[in-house]
N, C-alpha and C. Protein backbone atom coordinates (compact mmCIF):
# COMPACT_ATOMS: atom_id res chain seq x y z
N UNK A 1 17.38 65.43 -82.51
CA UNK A 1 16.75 64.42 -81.70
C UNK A 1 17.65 63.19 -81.68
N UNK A 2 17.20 62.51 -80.80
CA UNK A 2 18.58 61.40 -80.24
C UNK A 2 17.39 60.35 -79.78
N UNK A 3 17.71 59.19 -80.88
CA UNK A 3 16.61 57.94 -80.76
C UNK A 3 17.49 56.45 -80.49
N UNK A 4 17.09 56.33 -79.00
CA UNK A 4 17.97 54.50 -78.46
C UNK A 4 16.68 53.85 -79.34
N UNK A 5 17.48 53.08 -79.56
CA UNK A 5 16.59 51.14 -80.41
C UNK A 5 17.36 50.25 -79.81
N UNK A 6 16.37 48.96 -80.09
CA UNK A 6 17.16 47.91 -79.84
C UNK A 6 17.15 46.88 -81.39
N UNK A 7 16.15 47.80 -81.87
CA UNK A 7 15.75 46.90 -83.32
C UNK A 7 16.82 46.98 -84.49
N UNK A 8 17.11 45.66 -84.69
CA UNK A 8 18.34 45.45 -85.82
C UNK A 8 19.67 45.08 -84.91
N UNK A 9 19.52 45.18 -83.49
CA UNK A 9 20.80 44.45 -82.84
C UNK A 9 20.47 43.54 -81.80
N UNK A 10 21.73 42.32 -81.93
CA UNK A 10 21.77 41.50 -81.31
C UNK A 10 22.15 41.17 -80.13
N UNK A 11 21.69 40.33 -79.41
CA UNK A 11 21.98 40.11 -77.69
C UNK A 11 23.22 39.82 -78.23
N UNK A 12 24.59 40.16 -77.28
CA UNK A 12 25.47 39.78 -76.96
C UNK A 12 25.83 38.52 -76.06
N UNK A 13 25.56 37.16 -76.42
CA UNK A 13 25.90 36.11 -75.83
C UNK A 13 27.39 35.70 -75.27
N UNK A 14 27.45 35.94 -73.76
CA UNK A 14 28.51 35.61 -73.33
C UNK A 14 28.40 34.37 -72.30
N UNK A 15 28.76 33.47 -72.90
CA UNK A 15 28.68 32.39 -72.08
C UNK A 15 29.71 31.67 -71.12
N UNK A 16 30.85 32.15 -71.11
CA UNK A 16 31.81 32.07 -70.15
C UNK A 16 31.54 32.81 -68.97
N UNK A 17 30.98 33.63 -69.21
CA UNK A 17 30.18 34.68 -67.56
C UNK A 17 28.85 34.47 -67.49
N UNK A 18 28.36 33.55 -68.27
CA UNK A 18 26.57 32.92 -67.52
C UNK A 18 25.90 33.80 -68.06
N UNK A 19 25.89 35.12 -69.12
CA UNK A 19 25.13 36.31 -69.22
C UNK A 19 24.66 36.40 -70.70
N UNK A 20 23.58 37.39 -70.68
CA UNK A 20 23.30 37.62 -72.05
C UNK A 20 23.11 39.47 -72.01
N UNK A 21 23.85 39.65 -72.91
CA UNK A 21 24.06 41.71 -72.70
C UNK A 21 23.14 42.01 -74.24
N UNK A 22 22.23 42.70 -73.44
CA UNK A 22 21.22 43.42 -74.23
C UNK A 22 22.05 44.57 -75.02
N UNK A 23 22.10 44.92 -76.32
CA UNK A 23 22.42 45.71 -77.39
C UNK A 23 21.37 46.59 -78.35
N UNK A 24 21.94 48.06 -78.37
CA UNK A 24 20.97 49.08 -78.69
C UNK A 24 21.87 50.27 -79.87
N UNK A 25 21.88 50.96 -80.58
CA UNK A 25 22.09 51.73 -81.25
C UNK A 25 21.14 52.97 -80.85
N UNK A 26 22.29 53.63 -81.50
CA UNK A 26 22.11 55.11 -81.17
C UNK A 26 21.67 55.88 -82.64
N UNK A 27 20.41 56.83 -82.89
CA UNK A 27 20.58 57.45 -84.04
C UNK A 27 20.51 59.08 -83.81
N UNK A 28 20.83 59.57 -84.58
CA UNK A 28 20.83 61.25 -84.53
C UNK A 28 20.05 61.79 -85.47
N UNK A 29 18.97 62.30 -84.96
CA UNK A 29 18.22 62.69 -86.09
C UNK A 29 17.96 64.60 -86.17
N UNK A 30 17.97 65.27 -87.42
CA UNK A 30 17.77 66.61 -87.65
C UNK A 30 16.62 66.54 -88.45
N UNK A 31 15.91 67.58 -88.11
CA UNK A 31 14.40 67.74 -88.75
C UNK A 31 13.63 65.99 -89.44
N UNK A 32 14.15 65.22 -88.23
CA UNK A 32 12.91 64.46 -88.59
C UNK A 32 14.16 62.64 -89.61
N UNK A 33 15.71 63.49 -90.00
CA UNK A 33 16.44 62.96 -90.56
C UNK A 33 17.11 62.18 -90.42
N UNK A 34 17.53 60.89 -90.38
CA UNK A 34 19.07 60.51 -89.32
C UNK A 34 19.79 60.91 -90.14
N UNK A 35 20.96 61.39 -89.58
CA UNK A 35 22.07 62.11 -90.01
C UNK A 35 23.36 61.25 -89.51
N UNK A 36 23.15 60.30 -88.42
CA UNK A 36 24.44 59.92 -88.08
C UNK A 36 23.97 58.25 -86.80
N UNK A 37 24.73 56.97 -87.46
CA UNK A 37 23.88 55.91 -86.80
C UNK A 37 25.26 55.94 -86.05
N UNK A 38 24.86 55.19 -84.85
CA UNK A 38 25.82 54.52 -84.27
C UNK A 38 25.60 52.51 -84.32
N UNK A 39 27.17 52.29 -83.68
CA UNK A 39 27.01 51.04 -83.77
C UNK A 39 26.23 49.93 -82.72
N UNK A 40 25.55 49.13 -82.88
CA UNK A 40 24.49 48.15 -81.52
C UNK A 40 25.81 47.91 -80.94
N UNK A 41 25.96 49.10 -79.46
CA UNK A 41 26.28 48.14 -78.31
C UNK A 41 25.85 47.85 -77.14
N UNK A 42 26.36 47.41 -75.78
CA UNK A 42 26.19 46.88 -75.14
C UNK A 42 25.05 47.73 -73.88
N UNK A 43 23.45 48.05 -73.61
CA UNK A 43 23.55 49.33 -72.84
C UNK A 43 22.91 49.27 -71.86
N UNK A 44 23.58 48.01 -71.31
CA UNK A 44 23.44 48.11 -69.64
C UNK A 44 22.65 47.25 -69.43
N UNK A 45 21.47 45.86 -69.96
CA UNK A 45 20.84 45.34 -69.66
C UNK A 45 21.32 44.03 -69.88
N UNK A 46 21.32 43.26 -68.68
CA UNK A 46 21.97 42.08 -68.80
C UNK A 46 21.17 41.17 -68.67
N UNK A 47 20.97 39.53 -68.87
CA UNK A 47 20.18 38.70 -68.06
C UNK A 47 20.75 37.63 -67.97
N UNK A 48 20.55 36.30 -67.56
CA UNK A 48 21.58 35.61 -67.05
C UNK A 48 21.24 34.81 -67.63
N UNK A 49 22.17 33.67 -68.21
CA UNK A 49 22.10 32.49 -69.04
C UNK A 49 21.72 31.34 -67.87
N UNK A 50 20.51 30.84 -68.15
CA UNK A 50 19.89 29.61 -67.22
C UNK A 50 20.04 28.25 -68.21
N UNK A 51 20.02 27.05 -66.60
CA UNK A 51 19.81 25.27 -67.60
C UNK A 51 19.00 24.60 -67.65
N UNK A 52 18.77 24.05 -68.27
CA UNK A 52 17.41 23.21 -68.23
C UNK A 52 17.93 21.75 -68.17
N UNK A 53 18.15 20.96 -67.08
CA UNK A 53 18.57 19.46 -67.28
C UNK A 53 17.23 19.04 -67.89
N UNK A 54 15.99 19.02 -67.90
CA UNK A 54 14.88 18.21 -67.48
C UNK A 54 14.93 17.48 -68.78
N UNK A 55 15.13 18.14 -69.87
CA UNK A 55 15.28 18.17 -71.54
C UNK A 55 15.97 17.17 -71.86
N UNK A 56 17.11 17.07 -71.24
CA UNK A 56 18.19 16.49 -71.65
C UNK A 56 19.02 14.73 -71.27
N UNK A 57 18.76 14.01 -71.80
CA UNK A 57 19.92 12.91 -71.12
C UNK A 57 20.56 12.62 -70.27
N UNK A 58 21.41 12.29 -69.60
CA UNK A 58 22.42 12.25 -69.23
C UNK A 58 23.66 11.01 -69.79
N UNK A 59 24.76 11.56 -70.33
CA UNK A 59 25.67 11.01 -70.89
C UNK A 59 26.49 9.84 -70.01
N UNK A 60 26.05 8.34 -70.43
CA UNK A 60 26.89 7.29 -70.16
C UNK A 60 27.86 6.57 -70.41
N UNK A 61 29.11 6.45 -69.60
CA UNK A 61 30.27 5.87 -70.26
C UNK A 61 30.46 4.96 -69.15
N UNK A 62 30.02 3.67 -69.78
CA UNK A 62 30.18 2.40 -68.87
C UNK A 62 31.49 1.89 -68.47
N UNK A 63 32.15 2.51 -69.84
CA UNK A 63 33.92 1.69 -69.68
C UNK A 63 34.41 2.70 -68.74
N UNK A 64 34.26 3.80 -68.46
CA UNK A 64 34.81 4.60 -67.65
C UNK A 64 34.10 4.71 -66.37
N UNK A 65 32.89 4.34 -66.22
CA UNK A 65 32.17 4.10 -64.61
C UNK A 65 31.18 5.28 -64.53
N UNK A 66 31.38 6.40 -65.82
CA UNK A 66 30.81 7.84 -65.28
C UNK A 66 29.74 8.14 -65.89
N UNK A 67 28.82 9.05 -65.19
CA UNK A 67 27.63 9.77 -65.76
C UNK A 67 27.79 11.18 -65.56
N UNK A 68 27.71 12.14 -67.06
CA UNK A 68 27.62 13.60 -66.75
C UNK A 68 26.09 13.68 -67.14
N UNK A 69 25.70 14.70 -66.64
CA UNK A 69 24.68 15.48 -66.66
C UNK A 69 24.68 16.48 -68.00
N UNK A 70 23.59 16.11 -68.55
CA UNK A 70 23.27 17.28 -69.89
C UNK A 70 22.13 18.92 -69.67
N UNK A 71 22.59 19.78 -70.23
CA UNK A 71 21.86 20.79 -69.96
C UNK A 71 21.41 21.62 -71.48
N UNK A 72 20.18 22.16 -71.63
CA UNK A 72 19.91 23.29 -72.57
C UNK A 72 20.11 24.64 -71.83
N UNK A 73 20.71 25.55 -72.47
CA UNK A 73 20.76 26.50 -71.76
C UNK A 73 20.02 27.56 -73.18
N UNK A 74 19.58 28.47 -72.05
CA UNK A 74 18.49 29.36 -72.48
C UNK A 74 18.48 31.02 -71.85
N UNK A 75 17.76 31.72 -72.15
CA UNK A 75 17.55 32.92 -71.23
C UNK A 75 16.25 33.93 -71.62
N UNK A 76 15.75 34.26 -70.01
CA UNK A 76 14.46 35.12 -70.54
C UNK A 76 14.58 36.94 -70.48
N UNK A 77 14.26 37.24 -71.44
CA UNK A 77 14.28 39.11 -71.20
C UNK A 77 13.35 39.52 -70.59
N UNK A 78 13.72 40.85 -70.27
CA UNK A 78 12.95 41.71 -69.36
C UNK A 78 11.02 41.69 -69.67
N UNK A 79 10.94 40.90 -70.98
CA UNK A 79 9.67 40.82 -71.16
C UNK A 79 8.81 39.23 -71.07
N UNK A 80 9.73 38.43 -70.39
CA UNK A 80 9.37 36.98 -69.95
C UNK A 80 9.72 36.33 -71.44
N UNK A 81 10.29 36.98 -72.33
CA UNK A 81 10.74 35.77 -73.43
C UNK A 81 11.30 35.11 -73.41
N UNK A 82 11.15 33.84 -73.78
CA UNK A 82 12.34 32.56 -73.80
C UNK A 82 12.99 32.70 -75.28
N UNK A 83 14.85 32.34 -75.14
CA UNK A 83 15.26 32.22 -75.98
C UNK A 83 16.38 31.08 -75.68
N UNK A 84 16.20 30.29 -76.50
CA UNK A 84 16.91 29.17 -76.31
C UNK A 84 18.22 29.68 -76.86
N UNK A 85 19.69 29.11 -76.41
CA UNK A 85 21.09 29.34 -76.55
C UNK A 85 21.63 28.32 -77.33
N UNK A 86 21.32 27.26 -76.66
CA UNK A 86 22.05 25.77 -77.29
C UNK A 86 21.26 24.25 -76.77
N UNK A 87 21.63 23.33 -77.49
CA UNK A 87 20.84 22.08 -77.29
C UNK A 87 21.77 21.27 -76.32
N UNK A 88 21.25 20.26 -75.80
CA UNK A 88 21.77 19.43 -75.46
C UNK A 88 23.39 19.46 -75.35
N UNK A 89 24.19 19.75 -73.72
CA UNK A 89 25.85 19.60 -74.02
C UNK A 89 25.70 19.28 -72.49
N UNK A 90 27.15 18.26 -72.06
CA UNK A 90 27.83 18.09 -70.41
C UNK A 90 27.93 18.87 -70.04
N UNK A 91 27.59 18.97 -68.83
CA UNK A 91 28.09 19.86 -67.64
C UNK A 91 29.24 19.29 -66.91
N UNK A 92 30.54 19.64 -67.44
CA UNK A 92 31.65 19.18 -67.23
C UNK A 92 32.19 19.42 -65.92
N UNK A 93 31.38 20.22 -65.12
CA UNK A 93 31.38 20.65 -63.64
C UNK A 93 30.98 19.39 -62.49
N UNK A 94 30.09 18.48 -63.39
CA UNK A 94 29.18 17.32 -62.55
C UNK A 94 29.73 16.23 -63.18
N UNK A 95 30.24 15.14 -62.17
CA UNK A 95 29.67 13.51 -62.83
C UNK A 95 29.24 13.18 -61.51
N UNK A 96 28.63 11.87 -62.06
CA UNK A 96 28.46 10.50 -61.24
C UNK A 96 28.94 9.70 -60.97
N UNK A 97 29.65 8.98 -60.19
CA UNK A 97 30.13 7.84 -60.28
C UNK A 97 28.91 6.55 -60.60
N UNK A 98 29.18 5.72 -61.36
CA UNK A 98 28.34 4.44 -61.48
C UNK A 98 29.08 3.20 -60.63
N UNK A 99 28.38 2.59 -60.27
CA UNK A 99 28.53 1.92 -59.29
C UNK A 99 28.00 0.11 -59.52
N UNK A 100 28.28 -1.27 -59.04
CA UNK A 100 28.08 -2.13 -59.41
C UNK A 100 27.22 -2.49 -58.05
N UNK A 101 25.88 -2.56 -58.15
CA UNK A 101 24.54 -2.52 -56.89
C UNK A 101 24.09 -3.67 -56.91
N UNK A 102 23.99 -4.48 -56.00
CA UNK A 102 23.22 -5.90 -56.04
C UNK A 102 21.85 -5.99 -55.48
N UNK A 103 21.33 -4.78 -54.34
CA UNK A 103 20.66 -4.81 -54.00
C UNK A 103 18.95 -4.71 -54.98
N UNK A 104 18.88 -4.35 -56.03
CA UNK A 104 17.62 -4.33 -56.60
C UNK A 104 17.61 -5.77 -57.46
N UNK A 105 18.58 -6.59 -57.55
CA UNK A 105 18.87 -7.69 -58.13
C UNK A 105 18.46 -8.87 -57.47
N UNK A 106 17.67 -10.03 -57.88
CA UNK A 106 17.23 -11.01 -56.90
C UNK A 106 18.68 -12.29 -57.48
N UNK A 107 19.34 -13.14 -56.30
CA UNK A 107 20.27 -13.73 -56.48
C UNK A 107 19.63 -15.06 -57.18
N UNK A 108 20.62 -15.73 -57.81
CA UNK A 108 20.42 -16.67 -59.16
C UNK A 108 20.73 -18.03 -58.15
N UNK A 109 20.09 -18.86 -58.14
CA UNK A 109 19.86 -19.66 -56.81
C UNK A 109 20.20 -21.14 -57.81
N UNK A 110 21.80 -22.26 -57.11
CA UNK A 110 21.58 -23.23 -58.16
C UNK A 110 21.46 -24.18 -57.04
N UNK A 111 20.17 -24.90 -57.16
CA UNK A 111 20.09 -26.09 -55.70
C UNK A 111 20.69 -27.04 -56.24
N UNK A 112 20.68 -27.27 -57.65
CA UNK A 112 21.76 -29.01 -58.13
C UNK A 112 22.88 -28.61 -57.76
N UNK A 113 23.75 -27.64 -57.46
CA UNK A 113 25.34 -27.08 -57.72
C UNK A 113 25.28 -26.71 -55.98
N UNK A 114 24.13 -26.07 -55.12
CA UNK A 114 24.18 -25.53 -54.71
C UNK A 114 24.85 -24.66 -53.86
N UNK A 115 24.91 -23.46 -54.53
CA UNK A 115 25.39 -22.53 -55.30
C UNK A 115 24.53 -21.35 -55.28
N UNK A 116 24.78 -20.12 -54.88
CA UNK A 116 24.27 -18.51 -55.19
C UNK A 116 24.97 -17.62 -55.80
N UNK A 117 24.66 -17.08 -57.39
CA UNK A 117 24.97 -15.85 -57.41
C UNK A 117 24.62 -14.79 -57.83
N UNK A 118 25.41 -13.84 -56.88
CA UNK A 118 24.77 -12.40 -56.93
C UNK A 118 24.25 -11.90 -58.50
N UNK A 119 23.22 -11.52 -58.75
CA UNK A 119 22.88 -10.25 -59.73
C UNK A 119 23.34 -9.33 -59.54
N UNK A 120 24.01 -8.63 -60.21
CA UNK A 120 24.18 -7.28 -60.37
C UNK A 120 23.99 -6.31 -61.39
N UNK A 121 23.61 -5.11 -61.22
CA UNK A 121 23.68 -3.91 -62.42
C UNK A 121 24.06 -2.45 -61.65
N UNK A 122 24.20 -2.19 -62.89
CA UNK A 122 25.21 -0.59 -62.92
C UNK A 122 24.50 0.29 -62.86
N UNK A 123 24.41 1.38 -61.43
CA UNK A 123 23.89 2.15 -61.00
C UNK A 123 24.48 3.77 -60.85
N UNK A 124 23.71 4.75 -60.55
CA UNK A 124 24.40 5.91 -60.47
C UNK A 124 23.28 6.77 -59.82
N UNK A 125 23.41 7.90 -58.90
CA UNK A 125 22.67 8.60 -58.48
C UNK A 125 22.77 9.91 -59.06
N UNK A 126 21.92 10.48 -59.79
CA UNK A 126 21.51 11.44 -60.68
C UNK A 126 21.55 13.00 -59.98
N UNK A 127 21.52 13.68 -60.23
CA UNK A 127 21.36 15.19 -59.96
C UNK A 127 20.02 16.00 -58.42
N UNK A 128 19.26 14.72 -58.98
CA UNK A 128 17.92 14.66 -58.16
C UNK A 128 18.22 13.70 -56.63
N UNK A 129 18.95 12.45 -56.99
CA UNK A 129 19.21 12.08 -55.55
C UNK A 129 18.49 10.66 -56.22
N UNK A 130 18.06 10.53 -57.67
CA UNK A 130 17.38 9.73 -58.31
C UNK A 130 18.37 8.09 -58.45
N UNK A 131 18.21 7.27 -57.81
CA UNK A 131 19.29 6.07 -58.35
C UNK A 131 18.51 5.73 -60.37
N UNK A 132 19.63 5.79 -60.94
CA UNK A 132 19.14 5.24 -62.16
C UNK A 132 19.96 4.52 -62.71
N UNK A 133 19.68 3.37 -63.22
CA UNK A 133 19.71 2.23 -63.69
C UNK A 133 20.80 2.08 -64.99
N UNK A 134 21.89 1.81 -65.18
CA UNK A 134 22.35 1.71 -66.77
C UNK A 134 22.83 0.77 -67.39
N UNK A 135 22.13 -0.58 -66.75
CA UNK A 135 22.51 -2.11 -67.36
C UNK A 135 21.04 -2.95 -66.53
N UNK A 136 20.91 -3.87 -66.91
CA UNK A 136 19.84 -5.00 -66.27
C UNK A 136 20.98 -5.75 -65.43
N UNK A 137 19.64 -6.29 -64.85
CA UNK A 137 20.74 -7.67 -63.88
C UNK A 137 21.79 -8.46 -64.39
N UNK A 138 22.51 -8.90 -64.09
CA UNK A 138 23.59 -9.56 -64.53
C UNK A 138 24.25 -10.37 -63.48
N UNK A 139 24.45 -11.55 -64.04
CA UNK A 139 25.56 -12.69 -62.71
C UNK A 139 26.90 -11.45 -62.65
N UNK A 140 27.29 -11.60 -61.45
CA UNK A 140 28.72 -11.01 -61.29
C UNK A 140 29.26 -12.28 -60.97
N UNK A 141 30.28 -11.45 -60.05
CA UNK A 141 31.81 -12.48 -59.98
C UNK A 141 31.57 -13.01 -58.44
N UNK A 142 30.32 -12.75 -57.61
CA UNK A 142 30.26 -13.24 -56.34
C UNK A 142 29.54 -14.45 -56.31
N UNK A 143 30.14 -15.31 -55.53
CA UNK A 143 29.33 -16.44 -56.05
C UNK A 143 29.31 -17.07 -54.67
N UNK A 144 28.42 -17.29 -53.92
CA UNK A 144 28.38 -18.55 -52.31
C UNK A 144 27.98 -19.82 -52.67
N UNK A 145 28.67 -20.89 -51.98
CA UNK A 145 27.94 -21.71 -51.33
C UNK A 145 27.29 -22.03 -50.49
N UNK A 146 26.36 -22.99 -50.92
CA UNK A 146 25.23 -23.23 -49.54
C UNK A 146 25.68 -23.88 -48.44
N UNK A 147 25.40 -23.95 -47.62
CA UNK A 147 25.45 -24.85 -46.36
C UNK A 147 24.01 -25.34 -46.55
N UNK A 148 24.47 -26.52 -45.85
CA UNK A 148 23.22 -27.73 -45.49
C UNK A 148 23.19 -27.31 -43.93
N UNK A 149 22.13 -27.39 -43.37
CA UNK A 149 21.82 -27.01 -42.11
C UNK A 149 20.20 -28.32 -41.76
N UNK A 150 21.27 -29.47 -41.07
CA UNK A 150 20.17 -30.61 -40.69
C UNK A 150 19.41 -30.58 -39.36
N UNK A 151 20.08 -29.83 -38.48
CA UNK A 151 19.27 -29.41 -36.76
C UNK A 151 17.84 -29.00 -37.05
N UNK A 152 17.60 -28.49 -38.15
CA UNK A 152 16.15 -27.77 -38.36
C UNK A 152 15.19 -28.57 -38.94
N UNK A 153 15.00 -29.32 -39.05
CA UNK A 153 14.23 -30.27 -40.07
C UNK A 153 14.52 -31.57 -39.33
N UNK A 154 13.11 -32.52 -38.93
CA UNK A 154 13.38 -33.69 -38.70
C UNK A 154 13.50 -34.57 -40.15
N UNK A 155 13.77 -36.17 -39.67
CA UNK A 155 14.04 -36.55 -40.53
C UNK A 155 12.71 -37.38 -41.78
N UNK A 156 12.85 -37.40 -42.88
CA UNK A 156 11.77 -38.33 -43.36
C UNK A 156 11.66 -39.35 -43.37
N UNK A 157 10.77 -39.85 -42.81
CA UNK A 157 10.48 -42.04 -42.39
C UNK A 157 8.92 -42.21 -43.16
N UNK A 158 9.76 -43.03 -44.36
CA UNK A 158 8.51 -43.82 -44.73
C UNK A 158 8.55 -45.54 -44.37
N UNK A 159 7.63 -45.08 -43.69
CA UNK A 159 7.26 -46.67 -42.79
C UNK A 159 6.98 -48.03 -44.28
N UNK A 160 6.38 -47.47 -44.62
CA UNK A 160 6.53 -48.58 -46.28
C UNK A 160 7.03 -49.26 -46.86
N UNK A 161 8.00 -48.39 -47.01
CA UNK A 161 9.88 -48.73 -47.38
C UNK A 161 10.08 -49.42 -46.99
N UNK A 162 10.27 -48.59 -45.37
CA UNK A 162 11.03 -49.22 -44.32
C UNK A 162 12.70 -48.47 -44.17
N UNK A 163 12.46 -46.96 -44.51
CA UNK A 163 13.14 -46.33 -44.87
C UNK A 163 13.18 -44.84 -44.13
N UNK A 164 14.24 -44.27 -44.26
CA UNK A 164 14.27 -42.66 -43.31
C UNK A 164 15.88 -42.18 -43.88
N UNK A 165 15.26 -40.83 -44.35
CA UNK A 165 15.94 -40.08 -45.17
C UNK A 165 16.31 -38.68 -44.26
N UNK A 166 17.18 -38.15 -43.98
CA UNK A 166 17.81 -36.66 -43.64
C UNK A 166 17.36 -35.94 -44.41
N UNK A 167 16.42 -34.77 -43.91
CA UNK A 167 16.08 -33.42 -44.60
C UNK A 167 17.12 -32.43 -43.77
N UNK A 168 17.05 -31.17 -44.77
CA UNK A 168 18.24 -30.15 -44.32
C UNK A 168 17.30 -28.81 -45.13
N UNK A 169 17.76 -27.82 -44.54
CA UNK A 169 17.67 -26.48 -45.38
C UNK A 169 19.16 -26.06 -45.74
N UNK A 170 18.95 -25.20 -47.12
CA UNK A 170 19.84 -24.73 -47.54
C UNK A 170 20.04 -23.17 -46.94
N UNK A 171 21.49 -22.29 -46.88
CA UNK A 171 21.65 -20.87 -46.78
C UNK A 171 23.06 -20.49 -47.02
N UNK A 172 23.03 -19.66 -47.19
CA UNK A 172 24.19 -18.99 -46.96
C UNK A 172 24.70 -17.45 -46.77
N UNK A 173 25.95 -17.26 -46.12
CA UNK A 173 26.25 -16.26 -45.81
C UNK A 173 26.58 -15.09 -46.42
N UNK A 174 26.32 -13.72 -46.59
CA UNK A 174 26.86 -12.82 -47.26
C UNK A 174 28.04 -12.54 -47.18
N UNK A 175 28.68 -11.40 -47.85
CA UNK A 175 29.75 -10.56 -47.37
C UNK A 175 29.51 -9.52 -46.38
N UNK A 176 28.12 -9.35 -46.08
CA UNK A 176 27.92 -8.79 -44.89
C UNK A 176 27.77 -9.19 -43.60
N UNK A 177 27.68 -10.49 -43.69
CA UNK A 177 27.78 -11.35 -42.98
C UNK A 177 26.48 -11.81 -42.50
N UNK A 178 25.35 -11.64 -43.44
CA UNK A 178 23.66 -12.00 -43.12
C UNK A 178 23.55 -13.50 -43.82
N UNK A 179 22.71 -13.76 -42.63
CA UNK A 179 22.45 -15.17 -43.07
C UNK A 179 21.02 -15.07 -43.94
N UNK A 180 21.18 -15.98 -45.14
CA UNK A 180 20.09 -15.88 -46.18
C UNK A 180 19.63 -17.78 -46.03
């Protein structure tokens, strides 16, 4: 009699080809005896090594601008089992670029100096299409001046006095060229 197992051998983890190779031994049995084992190999059942970002981080290096993506990788057998492979590692296939974003930043407004400048923080768009965040606001290096703009505003006259003062609004221009 001639008995396949799989009990006492191990999946063959190959992770350079994405796979996990199911392993079985062979025994030979006479009246009931084994007489002769063979060694667990490889016999024909494969399944594929899957990732799990959801688990995991993603790795930030501010001095370098980049975000990789972290993955667990895992795999299920022919009987819906999960078996985890490894924890937390880069997917050296993916980065992000991070990026210096002003737009979620409200600008730092100086009316004694008057003076605007930009907030900024360090951004990156994630795997999902997700913008995420990897610094708070911060003054950058853009900085406007205001213009006085007196056509819009009459002037103030206090009859009391005997006095009349120039009102103005403040604004200024972007690098996009929007008037604020």
């Amino acid at each position: 009699t001639i008995n396949v197992s799989t009990e006492g051998c191990e999946p063959q983890v190959d992770l350079a080809n994405g796979i996990v190779r199911q392993t079985a031994k062979t025994e030979t049995l006479e009246d009931g005896i084994v007489t002769e084992t063979e060694a667990c190999s490889p016999n024909g059942i494969v399944w594929n090594i899957q990732r799990n970002y959801e688990t995991c981080e993603d790795l930030v290096d501010k001095s370098a601008l980049v975000a990789r993506p972290q993955y667990a990788s895992f795999y299920n057998d022919d009987k819906g089992a999960r078996y985890d492979l490894a924890g937390c590692q880069p997917d050296e296939a993916i980065s992000f670029t991070i990026v210096e974003a002003t737009d979620a930043c409200k600008p730092e407004i100086d009316l004694d100096n008057e003076r605007v400048t930009l907030l900024s923080r360090l951004t990156y768009r994630d795997r999902t299409g997700k913008n995420v965040a990897v610094s708070e606001c911060a003054p950058s290096e853009t900085v406007f001046e205001l213009d006085r703009s007196y056509g819009s505003c009459s002037d103030f006259v206090n009859l009391d006095a005997g006095a009349a003062q120039a009102q103005f609004t403040l604004s200024y221009t972007d690098e996009k060229a929007s008037r604020h």
